[in-house]
N, C-alpha and C. Protein backbone atom coordinates (compact mmCIF):
# COMPACT_ATOMS: atom_id res chain seq x y z
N UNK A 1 20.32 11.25 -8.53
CA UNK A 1 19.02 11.81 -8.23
C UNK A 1 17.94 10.73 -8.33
N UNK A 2 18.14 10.12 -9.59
CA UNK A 2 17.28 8.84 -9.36
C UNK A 2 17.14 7.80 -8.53
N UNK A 3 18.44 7.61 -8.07
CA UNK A 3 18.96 6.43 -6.76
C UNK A 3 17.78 7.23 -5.78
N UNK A 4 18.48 8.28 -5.03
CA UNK A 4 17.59 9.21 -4.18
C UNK A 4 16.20 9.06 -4.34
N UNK A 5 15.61 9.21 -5.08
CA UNK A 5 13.93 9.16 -5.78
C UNK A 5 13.51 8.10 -5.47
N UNK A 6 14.25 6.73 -5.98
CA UNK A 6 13.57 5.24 -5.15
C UNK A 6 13.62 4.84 -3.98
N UNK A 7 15.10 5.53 -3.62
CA UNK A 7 15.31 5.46 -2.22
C UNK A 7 14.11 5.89 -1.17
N UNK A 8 14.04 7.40 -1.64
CA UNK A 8 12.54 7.87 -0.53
C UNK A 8 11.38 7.03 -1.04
N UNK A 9 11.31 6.66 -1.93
CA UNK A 9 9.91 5.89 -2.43
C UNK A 9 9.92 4.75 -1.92
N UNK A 10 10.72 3.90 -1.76
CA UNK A 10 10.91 2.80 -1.00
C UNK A 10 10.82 3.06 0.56
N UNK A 11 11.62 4.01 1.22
CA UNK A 11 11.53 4.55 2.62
C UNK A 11 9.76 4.82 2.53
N UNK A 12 9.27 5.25 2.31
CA UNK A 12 7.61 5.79 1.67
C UNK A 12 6.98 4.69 1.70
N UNK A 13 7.41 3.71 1.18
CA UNK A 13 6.14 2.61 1.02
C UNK A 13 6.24 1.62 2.07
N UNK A 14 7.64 1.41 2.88
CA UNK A 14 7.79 0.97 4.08
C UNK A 14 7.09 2.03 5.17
N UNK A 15 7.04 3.27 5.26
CA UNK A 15 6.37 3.88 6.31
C UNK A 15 5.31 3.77 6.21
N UNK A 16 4.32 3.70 4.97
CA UNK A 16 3.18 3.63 4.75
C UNK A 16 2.41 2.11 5.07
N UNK A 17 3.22 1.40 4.87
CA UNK A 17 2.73 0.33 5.31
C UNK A 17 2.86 -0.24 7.08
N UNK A 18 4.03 0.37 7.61
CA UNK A 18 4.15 0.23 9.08
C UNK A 18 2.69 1.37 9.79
N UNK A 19 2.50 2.39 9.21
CA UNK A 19 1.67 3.09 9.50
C UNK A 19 0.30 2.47 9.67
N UNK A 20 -0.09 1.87 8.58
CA UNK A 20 -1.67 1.17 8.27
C UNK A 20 -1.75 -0.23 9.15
N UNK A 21 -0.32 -0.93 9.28
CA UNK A 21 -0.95 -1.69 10.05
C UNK A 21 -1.17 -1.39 11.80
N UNK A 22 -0.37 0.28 11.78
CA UNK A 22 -0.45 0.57 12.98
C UNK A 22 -1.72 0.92 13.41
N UNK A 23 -2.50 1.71 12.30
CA UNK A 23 -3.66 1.84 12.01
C UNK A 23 -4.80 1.13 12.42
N UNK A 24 -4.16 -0.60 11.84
CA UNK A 24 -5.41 -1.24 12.37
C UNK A 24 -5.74 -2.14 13.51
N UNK A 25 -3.80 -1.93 13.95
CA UNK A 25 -3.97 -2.59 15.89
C UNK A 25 -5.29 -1.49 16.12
N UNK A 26 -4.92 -0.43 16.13
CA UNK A 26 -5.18 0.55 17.44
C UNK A 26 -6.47 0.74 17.16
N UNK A 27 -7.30 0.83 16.48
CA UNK A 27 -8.64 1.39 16.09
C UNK A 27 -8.99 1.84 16.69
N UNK A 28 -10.09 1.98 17.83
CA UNK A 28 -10.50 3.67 18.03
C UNK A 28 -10.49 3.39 19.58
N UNK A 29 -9.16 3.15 19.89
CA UNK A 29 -9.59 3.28 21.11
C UNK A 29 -9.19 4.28 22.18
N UNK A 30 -8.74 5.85 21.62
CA UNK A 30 -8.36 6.64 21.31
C UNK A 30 -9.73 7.75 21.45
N UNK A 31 -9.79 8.65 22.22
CA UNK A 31 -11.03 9.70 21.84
C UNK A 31 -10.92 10.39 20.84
N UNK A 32 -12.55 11.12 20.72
CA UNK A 32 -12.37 12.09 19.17
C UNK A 32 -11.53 12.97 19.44
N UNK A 33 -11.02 13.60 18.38
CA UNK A 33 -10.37 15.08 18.42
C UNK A 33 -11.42 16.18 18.20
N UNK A 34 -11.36 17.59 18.86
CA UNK A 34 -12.54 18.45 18.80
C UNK A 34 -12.35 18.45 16.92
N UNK A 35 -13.54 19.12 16.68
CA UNK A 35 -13.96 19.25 15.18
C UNK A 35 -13.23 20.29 14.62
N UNK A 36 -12.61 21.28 15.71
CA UNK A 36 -11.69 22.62 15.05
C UNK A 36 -10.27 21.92 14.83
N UNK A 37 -10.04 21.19 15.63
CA UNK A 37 -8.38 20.14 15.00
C UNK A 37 -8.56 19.91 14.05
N UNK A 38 -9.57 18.65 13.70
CA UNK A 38 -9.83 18.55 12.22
C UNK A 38 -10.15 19.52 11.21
N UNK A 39 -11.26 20.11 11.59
CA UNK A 39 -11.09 21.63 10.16
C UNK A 39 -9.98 21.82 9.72
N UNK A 40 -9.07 22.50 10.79
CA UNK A 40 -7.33 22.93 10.59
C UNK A 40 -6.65 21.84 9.97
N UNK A 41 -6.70 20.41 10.28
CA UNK A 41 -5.65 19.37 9.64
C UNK A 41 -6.38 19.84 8.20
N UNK A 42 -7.76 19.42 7.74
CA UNK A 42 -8.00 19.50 6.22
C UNK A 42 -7.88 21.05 5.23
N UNK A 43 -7.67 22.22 6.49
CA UNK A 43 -6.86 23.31 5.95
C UNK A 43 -5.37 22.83 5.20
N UNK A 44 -5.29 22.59 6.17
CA UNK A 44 -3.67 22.09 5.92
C UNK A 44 -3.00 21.35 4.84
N UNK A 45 -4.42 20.48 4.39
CA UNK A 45 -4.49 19.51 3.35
C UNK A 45 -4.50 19.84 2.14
N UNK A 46 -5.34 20.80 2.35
CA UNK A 46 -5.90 21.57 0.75
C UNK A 46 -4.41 22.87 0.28
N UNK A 47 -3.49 23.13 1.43
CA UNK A 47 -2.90 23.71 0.93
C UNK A 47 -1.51 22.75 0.32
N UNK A 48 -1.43 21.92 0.88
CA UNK A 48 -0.49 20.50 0.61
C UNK A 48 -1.10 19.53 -1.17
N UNK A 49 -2.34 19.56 -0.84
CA UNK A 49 -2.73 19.05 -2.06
C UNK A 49 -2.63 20.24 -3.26
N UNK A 50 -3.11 21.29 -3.23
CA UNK A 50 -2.72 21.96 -4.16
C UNK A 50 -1.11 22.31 -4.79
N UNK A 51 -0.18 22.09 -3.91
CA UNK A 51 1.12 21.61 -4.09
C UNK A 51 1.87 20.70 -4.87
N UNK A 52 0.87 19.64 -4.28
CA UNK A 52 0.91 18.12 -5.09
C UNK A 52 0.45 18.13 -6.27
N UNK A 53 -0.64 18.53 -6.55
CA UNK A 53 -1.07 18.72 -7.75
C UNK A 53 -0.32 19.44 -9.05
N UNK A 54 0.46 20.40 -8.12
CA UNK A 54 0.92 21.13 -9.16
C UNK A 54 2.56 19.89 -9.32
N UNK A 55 2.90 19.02 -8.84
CA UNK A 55 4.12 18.34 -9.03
C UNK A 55 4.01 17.25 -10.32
N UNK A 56 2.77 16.87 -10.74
CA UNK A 56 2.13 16.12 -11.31
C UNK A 56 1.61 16.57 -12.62
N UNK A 57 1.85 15.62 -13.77
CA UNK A 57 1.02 16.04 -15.08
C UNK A 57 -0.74 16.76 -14.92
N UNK A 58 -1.12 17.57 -15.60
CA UNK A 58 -2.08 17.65 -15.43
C UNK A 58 -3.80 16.99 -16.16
N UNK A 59 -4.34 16.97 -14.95
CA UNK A 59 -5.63 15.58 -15.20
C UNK A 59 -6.26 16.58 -16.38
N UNK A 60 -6.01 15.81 -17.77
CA UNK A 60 -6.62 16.07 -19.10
C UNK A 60 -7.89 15.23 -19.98
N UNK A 61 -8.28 14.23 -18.80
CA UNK A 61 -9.41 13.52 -18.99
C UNK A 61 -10.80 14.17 -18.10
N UNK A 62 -11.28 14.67 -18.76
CA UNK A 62 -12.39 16.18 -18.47
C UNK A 62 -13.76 14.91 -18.49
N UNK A 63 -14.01 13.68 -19.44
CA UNK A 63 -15.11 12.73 -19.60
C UNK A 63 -15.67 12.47 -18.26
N UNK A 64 -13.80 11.97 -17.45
CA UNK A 64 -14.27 10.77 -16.55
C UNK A 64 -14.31 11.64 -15.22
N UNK A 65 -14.87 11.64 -14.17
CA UNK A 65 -14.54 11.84 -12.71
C UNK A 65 -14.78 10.35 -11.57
N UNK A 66 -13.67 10.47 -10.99
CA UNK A 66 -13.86 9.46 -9.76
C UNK A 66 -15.21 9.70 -8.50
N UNK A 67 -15.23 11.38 -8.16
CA UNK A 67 -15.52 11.58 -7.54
C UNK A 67 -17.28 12.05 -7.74
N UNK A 68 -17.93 11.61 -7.64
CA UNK A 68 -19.51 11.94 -8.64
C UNK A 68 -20.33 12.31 -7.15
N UNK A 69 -21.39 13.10 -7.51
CA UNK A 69 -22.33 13.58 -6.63
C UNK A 69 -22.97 12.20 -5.91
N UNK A 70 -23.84 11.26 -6.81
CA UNK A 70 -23.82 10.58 -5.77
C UNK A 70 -22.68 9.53 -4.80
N UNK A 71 -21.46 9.69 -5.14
CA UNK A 71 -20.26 9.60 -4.31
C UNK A 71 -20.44 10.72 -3.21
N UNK A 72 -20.93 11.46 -3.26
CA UNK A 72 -20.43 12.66 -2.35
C UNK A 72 -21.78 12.69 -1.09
N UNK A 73 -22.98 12.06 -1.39
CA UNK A 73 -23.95 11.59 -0.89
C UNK A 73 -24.08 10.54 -0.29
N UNK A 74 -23.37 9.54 -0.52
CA UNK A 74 -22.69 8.31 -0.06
C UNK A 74 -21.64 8.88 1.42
N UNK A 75 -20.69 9.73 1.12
CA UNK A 75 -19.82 10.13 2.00
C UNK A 75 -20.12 10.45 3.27
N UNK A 76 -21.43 11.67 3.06
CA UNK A 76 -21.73 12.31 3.77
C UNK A 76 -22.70 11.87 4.69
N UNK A 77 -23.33 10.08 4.23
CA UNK A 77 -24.50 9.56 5.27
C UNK A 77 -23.85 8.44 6.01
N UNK A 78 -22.76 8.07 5.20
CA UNK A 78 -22.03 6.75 5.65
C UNK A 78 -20.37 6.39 5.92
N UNK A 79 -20.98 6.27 7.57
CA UNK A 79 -19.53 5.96 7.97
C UNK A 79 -18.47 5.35 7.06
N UNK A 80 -19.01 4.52 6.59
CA UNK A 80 -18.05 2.62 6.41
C UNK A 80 -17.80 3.07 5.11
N UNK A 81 -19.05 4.16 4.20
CA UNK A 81 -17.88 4.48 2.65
C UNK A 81 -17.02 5.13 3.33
N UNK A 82 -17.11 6.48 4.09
CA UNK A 82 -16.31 7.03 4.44
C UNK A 82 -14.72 6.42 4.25
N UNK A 83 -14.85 5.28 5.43
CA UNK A 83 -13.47 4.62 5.45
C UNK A 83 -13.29 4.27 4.28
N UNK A 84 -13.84 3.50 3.33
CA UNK A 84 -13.42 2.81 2.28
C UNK A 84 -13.04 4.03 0.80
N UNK A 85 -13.75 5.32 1.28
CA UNK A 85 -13.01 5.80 0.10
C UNK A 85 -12.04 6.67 0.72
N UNK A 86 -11.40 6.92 1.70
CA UNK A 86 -10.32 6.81 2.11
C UNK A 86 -8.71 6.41 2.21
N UNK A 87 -9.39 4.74 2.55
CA UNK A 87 -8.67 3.83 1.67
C UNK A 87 -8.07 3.80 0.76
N UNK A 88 -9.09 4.02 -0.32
CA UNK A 88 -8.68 4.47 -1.94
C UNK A 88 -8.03 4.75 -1.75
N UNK A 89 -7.85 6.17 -1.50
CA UNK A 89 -6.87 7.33 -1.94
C UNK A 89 -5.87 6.52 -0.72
N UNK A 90 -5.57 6.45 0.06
CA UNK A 90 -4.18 5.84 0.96
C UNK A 90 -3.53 4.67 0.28
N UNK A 91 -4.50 3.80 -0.25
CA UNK A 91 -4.14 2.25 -0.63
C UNK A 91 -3.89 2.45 -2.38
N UNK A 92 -4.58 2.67 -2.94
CA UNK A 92 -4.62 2.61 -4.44
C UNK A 92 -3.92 4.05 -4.77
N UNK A 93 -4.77 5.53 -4.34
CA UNK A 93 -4.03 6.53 -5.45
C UNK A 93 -2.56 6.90 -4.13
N UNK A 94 -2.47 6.92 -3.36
CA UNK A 94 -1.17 7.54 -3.02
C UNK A 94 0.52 6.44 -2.88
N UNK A 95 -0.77 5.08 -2.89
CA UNK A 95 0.85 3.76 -2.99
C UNK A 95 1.00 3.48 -4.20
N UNK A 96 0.18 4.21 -5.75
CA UNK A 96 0.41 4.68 -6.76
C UNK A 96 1.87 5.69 -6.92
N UNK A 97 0.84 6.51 -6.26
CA UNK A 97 1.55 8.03 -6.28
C UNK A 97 3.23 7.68 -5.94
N UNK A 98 3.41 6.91 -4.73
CA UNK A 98 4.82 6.88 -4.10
C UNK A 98 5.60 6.36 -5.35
N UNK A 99 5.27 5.67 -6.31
CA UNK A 99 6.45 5.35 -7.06
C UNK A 99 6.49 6.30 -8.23
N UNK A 100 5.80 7.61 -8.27
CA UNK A 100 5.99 8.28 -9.39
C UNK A 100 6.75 9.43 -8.76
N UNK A 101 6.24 10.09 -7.56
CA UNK A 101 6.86 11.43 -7.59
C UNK A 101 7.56 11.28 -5.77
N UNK A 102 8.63 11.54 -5.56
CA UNK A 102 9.48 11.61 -4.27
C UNK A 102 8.92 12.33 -3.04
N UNK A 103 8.46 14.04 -3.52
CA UNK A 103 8.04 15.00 -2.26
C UNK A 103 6.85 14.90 -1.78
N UNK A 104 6.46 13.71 -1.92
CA UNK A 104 4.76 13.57 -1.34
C UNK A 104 4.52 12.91 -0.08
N UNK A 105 5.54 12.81 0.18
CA UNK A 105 5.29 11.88 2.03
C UNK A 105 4.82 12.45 2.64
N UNK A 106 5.15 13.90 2.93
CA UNK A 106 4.28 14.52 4.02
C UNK A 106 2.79 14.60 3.80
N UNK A 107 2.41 15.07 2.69
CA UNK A 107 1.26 15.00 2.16
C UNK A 107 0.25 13.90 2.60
N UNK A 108 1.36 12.41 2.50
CA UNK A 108 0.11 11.21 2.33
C UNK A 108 0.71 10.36 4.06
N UNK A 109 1.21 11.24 4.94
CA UNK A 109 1.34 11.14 6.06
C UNK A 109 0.23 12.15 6.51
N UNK A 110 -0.21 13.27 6.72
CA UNK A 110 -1.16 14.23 6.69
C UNK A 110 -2.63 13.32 6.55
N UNK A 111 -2.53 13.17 5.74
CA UNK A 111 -3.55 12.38 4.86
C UNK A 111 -3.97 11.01 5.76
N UNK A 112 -3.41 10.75 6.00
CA UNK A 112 -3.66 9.08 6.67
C UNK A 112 -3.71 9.50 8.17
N UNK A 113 -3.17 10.83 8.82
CA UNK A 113 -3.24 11.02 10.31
C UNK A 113 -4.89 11.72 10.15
N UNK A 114 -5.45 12.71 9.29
CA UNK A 114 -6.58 12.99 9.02
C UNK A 114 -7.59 11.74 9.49
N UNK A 115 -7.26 10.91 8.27
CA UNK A 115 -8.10 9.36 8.17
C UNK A 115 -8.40 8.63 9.44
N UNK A 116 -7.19 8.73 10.23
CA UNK A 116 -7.21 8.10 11.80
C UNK A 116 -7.71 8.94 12.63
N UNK A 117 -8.28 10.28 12.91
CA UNK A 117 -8.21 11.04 13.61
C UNK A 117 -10.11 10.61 13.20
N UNK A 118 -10.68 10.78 12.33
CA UNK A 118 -11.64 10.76 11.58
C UNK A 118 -12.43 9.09 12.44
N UNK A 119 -11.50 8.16 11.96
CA UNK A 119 -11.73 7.44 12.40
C UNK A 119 -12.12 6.85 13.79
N UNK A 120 -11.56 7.80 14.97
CA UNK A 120 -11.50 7.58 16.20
C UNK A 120 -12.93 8.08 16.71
N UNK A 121 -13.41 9.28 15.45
CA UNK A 121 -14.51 10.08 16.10
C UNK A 121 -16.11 9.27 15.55
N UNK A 122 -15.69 8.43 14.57
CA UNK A 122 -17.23 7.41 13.97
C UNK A 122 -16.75 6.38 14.16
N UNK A 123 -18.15 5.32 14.64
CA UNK A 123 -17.48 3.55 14.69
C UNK A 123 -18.88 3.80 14.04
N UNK A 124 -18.63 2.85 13.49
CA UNK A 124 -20.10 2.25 12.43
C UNK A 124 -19.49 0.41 11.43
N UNK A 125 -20.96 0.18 10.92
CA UNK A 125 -20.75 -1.62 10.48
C UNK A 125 -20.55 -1.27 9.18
N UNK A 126 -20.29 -2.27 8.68
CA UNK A 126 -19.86 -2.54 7.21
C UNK A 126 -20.78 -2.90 6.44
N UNK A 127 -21.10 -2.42 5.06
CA UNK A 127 -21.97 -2.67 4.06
C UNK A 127 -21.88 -3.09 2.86
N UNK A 128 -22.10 -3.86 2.29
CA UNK A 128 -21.87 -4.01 0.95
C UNK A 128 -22.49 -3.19 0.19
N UNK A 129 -23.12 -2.69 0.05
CA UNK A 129 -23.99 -1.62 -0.25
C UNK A 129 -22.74 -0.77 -1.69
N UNK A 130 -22.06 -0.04 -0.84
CA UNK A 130 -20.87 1.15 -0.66
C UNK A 130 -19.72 0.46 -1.74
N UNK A 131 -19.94 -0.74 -1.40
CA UNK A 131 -18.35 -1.81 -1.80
C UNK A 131 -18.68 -1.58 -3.66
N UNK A 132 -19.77 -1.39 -3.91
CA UNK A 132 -20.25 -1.81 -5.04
C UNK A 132 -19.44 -0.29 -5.85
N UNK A 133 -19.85 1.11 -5.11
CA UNK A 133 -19.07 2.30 -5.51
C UNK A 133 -17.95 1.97 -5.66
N UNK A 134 -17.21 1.82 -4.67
CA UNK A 134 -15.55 1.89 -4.68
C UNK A 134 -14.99 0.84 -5.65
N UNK A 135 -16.03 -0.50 -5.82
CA UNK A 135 -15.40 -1.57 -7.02
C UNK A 135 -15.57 -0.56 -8.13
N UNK A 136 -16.62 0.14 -8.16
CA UNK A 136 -16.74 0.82 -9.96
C UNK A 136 -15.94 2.24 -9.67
N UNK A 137 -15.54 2.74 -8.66
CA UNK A 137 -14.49 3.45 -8.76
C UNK A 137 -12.59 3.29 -9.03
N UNK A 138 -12.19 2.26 -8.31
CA UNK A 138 -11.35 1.47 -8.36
C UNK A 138 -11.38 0.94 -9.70
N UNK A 139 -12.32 0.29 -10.71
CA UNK A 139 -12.05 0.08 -11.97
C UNK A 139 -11.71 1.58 -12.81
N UNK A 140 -12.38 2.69 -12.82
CA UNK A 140 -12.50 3.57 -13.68
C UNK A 140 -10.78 3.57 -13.04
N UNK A 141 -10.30 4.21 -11.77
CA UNK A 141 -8.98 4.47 -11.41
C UNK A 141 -7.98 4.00 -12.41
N UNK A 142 -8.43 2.74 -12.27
CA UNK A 142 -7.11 0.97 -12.82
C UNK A 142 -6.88 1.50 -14.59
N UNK A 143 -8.68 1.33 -14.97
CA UNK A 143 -8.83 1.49 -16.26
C UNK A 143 -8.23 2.79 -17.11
N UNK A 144 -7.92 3.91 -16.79
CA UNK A 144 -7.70 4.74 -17.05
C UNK A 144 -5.58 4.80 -16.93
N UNK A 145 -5.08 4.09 -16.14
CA UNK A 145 -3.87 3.74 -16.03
C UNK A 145 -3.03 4.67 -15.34
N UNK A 146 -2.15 5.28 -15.65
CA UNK A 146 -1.35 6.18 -14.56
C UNK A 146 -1.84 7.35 -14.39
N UNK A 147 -2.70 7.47 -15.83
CA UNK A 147 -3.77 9.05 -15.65
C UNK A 147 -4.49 8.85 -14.66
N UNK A 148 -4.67 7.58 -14.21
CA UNK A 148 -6.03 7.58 -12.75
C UNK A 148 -5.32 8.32 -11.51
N UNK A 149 -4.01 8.18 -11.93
CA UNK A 149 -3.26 9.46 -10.15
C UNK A 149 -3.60 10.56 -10.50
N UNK A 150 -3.37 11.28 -11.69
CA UNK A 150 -3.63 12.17 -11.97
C UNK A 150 -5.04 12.79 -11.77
N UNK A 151 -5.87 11.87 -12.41
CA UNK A 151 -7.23 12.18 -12.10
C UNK A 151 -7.71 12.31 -10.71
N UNK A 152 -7.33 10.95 -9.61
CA UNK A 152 -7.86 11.11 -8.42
C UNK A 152 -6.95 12.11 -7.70
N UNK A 153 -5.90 12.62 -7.93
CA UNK A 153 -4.92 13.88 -7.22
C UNK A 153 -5.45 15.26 -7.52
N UNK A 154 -6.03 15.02 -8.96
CA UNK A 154 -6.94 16.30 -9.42
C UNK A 154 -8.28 16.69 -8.55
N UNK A 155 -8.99 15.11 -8.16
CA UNK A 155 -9.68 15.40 -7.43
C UNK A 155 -10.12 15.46 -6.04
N UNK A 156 -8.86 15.95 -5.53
CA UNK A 156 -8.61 15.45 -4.06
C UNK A 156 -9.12 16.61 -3.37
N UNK A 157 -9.29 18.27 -3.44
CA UNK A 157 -9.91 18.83 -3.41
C UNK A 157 -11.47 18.64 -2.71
N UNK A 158 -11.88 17.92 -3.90
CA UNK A 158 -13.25 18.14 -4.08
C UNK A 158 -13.19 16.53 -2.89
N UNK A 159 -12.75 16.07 -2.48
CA UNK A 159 -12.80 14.92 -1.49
C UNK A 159 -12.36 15.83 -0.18
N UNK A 160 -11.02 16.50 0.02
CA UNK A 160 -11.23 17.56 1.12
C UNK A 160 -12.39 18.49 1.29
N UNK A 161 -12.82 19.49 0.41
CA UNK A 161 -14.21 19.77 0.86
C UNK A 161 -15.51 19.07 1.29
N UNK A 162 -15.66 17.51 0.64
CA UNK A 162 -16.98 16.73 1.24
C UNK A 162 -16.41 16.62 2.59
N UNK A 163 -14.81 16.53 2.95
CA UNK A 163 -14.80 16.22 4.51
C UNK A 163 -15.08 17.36 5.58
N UNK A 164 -14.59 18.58 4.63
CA UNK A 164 -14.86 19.69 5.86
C UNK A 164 -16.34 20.15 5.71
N UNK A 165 -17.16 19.60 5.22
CA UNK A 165 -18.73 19.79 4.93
C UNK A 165 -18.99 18.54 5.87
N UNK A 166 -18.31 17.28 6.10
CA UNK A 166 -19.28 16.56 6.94
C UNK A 166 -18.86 16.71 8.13
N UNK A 167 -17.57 17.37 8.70
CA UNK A 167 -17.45 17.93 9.56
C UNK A 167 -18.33 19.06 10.15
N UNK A 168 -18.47 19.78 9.42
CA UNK A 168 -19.08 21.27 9.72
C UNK A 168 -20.76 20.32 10.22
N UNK A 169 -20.91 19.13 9.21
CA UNK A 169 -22.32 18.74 9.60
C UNK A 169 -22.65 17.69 11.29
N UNK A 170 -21.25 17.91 11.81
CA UNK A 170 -21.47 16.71 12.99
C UNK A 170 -21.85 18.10 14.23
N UNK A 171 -22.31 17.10 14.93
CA UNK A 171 -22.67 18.11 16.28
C UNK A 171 -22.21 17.69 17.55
């Protein structure tokens, strides 16, 4: 069972990585998808993440959150965090995630077709601005140690709702 477990985790971190760099040939050259595709994919998400969540210890650090209001204000004006806290969760909490728990591929396949789909529909420049969040998010993540999956899986939720709120906000 354990052989099996690294096995998909390894299969997992090779797809994930053939994926992202597929990711970043193609960039948007690809049209948007209507805004009701997306609603439905982050339906889809929230019922997948609540899944996940439940596969996982539960986030017992109540102090810290990754995800803070003005994070969520950040999200909702700016493309380029957008991508970058994205990222996060694809790069840091789910290539985390792959070496702890096996049934999460679909999940962080979901997750990353979301991200690209998202992506095709905003082009925008890069800021340092934003970089400064995700460095002091990315530390609290690191600092906190394997509880940071826990924590950012706890709060993945509340990252699917800022998306179907900035969805609901495009025209």
């Amino acid at each position: 069972m354990l052989a099996n477990c690294i096995l998909r985790s390894g299969l997992l971190f090779a797809t994930l990585s053939l994926v992202i760099a597929k990711h970043k040939q193609s960039s948007s050259a690809k049209g948007c998808y209507p805004r009701g595709t997306l609603s439905q994919a982050v339906d889809r998400l929230y019922v997948k993440a609540a899944w996940l969540k439940a596969t996982i210890p539960e986030d017992r650090i109540k102090n810290i959150r990754l995800l803070k209001k003005k994070t969520k204000k950040l999200f909702m004006k700016n493309c380029r965090f957008q991508e970058q806290l994205l990222s996060f969760f694809m790069d840091d909490v789910f290539g985390q995630l792959q070496l702890q728990v096996c049934k999460e591929r679909h999940f962080v396949e979901e997750f990353h077709s979301l991200r690209q789909q998202l992506s095709r529909c905003i082009s925008c420049a890069s800021s340092a601005r934003e970089m400064k969040t995700i460095t002091r998010m990315k530390r609290t993540f690191y600092g906190i140690g394997n509880k940071g999956i826990y924590k950012a899986v706890s709060e993945l939720d509340i990252l699917l709702s800022w998306i179907k709120q900035f969805l609901e906000s495009i025209k």
